[in-house]
Protein backbone atom coordinates (compact mmCIF):
# COMPACT_ATOMS: atom_id res chain seq x y z
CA UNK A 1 -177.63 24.61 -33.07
CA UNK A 2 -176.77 26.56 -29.70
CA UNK A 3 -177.34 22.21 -27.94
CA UNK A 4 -175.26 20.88 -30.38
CA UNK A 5 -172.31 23.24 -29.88
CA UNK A 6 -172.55 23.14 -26.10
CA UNK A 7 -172.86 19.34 -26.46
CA UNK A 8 -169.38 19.17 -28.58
CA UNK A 9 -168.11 21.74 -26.12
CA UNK A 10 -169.20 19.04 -22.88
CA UNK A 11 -167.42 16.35 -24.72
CA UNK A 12 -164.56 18.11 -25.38
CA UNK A 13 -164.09 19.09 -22.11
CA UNK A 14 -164.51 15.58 -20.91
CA UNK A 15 -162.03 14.11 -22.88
CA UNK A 16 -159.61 17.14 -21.78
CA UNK A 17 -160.20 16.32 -18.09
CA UNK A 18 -159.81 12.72 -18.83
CA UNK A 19 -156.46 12.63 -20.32
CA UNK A 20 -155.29 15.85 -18.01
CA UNK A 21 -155.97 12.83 -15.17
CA UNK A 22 -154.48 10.72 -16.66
CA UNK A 23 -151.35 12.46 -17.58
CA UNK A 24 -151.68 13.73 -14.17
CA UNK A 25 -151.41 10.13 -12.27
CA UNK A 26 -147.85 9.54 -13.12
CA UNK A 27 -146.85 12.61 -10.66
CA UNK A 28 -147.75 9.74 -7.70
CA UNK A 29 -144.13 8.41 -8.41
CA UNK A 30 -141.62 11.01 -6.98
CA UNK A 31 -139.10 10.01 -9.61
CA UNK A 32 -141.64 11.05 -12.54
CA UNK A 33 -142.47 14.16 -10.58
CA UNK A 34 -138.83 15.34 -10.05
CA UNK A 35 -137.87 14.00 -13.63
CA UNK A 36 -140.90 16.46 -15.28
CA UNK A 37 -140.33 19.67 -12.47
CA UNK A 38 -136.99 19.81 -13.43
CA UNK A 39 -137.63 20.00 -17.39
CA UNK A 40 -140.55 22.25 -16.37
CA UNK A 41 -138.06 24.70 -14.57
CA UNK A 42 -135.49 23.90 -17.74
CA UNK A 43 -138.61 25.20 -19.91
CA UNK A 44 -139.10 28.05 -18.11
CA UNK A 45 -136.48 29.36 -20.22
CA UNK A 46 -132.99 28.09 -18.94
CA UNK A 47 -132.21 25.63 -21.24
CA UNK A 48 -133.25 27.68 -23.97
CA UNK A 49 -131.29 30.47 -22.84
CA UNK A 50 -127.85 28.30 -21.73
CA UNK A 51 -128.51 26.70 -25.59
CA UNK A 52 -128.42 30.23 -27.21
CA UNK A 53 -125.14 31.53 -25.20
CA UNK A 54 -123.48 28.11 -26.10
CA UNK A 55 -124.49 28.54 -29.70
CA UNK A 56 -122.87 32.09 -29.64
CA UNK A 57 -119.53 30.82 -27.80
CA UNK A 58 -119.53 27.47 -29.97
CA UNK A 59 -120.15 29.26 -33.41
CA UNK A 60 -119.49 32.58 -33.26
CA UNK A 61 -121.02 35.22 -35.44
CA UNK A 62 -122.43 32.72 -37.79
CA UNK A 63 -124.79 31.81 -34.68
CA UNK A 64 -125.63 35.40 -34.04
CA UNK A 65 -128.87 35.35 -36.72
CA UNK A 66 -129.95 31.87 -35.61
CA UNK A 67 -130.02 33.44 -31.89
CA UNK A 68 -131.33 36.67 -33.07
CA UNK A 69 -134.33 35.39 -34.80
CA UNK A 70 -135.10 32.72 -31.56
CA UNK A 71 -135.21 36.09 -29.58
CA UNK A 72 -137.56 37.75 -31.80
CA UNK A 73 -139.86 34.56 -32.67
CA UNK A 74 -140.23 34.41 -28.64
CA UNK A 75 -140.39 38.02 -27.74
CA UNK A 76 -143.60 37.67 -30.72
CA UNK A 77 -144.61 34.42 -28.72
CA UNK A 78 -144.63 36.35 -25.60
CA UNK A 79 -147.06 38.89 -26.54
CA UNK A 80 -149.45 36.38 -28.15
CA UNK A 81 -149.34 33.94 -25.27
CA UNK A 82 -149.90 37.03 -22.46
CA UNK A 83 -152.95 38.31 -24.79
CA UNK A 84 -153.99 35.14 -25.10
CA UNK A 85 -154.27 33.98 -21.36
CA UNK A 86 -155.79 37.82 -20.74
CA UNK A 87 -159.07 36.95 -23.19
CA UNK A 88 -159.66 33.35 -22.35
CA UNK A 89 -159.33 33.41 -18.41
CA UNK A 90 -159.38 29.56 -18.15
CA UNK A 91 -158.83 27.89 -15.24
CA UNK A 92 -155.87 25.70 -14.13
CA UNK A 93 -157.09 22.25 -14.04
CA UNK A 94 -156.48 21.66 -10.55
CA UNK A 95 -158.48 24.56 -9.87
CA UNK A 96 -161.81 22.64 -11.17
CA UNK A 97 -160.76 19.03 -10.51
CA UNK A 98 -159.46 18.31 -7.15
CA UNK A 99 -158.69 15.15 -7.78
CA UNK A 100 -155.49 16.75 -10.29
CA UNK A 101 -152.22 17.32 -8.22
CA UNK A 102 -149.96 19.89 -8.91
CA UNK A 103 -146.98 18.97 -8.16
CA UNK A 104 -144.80 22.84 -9.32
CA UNK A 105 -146.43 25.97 -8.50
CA UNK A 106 -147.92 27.61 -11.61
CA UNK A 107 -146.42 31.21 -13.55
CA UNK A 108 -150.29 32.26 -13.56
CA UNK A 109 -153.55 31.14 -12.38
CA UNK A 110 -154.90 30.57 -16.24
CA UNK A 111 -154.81 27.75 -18.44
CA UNK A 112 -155.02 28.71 -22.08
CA UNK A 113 -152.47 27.68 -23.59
CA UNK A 114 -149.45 26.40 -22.39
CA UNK A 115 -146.92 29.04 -22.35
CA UNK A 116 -143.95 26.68 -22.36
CA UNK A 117 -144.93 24.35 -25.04
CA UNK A 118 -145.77 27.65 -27.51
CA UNK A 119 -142.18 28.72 -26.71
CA UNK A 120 -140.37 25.44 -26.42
CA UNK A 121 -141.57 24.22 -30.12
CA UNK A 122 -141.20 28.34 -31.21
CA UNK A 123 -137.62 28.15 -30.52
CA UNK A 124 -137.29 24.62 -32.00
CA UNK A 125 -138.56 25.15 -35.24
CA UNK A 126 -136.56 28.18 -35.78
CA UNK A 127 -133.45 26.67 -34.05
CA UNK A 128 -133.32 23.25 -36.04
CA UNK A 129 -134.07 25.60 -39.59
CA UNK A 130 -130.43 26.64 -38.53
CA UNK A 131 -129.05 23.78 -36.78
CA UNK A 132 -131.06 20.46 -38.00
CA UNK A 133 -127.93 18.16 -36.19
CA UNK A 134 -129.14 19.12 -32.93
CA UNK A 135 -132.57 18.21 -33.28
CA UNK A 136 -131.62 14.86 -31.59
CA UNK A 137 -131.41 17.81 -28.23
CA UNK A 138 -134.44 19.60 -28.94
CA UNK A 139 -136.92 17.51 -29.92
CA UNK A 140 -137.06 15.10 -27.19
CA UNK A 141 -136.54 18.31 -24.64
CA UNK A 142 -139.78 19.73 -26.59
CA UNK A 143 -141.73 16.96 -26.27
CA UNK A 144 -140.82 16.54 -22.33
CA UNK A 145 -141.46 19.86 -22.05
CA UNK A 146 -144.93 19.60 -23.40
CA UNK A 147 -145.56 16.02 -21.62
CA UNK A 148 -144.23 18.07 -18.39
CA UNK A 149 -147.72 20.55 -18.35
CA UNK A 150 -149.38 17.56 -18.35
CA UNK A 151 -147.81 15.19 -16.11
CA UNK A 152 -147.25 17.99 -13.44
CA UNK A 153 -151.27 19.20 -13.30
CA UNK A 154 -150.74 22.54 -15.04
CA UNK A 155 -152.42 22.54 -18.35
CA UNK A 156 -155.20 20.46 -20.13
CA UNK A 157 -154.15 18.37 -23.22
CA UNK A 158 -156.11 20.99 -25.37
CA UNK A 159 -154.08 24.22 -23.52
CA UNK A 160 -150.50 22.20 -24.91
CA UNK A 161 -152.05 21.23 -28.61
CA UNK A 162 -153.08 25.02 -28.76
CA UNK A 163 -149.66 26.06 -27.65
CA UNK A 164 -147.40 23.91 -30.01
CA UNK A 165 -150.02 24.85 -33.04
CA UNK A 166 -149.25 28.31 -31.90
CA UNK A 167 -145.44 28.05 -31.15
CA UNK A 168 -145.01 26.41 -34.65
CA UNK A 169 -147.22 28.79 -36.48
CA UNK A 170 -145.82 31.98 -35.39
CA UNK A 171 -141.94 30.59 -35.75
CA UNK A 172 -143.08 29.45 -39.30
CA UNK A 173 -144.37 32.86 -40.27
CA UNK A 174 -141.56 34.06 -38.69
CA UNK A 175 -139.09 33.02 -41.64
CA UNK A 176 -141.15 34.86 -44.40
CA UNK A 177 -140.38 38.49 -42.92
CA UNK A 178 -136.69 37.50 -41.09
């Protein structure tokens, strides 16, 4: 049994280096690289931020619950992602595989699981439950943002699936106790 797992568990790994590389070889073009550091740096929580104040000045109090419960769905994704990267210690990849530039420097040096994807689709699914119109904003930013841990060398394709399953899971909880 013990082979078997550890044999899934090589695989897996394998495949997660394999797409992390090849994620990781558009970086090589400046333009992709500058493109995917600045929605990295817009992830980090600026445009998230600059998209609640607008809501606020745009609509008022009516915005003030949508923001309210973005706060408190990331403040909750916060704690989970920091506990999260505390147990599992895993590495960057560029950290194992020196053939995987890194193009930004990272918050951390661990892994597990992508800290801006958890929050980016944490904020979405809670912001388009109150504003659906701008998902044509927000969903392409999410899925840059995601593509971004990637492309840049920061995260394995398994660290940014963990973090969106997370992100999504704890915003959709979030809505049966707000």
């Amino acid at each position: 049994m013990q082979e078997k797992t550890a044999y899934y568990l090589c695989r897996i790994n394998r495949w997660d280096t394999d797409w992390c590389l090849r994620f990781n070889q558009a970086s090589r073009r400046r333009w992709v690289r500058d493109l995917f550091a600045t929605v990295s740096r817009l992830g980090d929580g600026v445009f998230w931020y600059t998209l609640m104040a607008l809501l606020l000045a745009w609509d008022g109090r009516h915005a003030v619950g949508a923001v309210a419960h973005m706060l408190a769905v990331g403040l909750i994704c916060l704690a989970v992602y920091k506990w999260l990267k505390g147990k599992t210690l895993r590495p960057r990849p560029s950290a194992l595989n020196q053939a995987i530039f890194t193009s930004v420097a990272p918050l951390d040096q661990f892994s597990f699981p992508s800290g801006h994807t958890l929050h980016a689709v944490g904020f979405s699914v809670v912001l388009l439950a109150y504003y659906p119109a701008l998902g044509w904003l927000v969903i392409p930013f999410t899925a840059l943002v995601a593509a971004s841990r990637l492309v840049l060398g920061l995260h394995y394709p398994s660290d940014v699936l963990a973090g969106a399953l997370i992100g999504a899971s704890i915003a959709s909880a979030s809505f049966g106790w707000w």
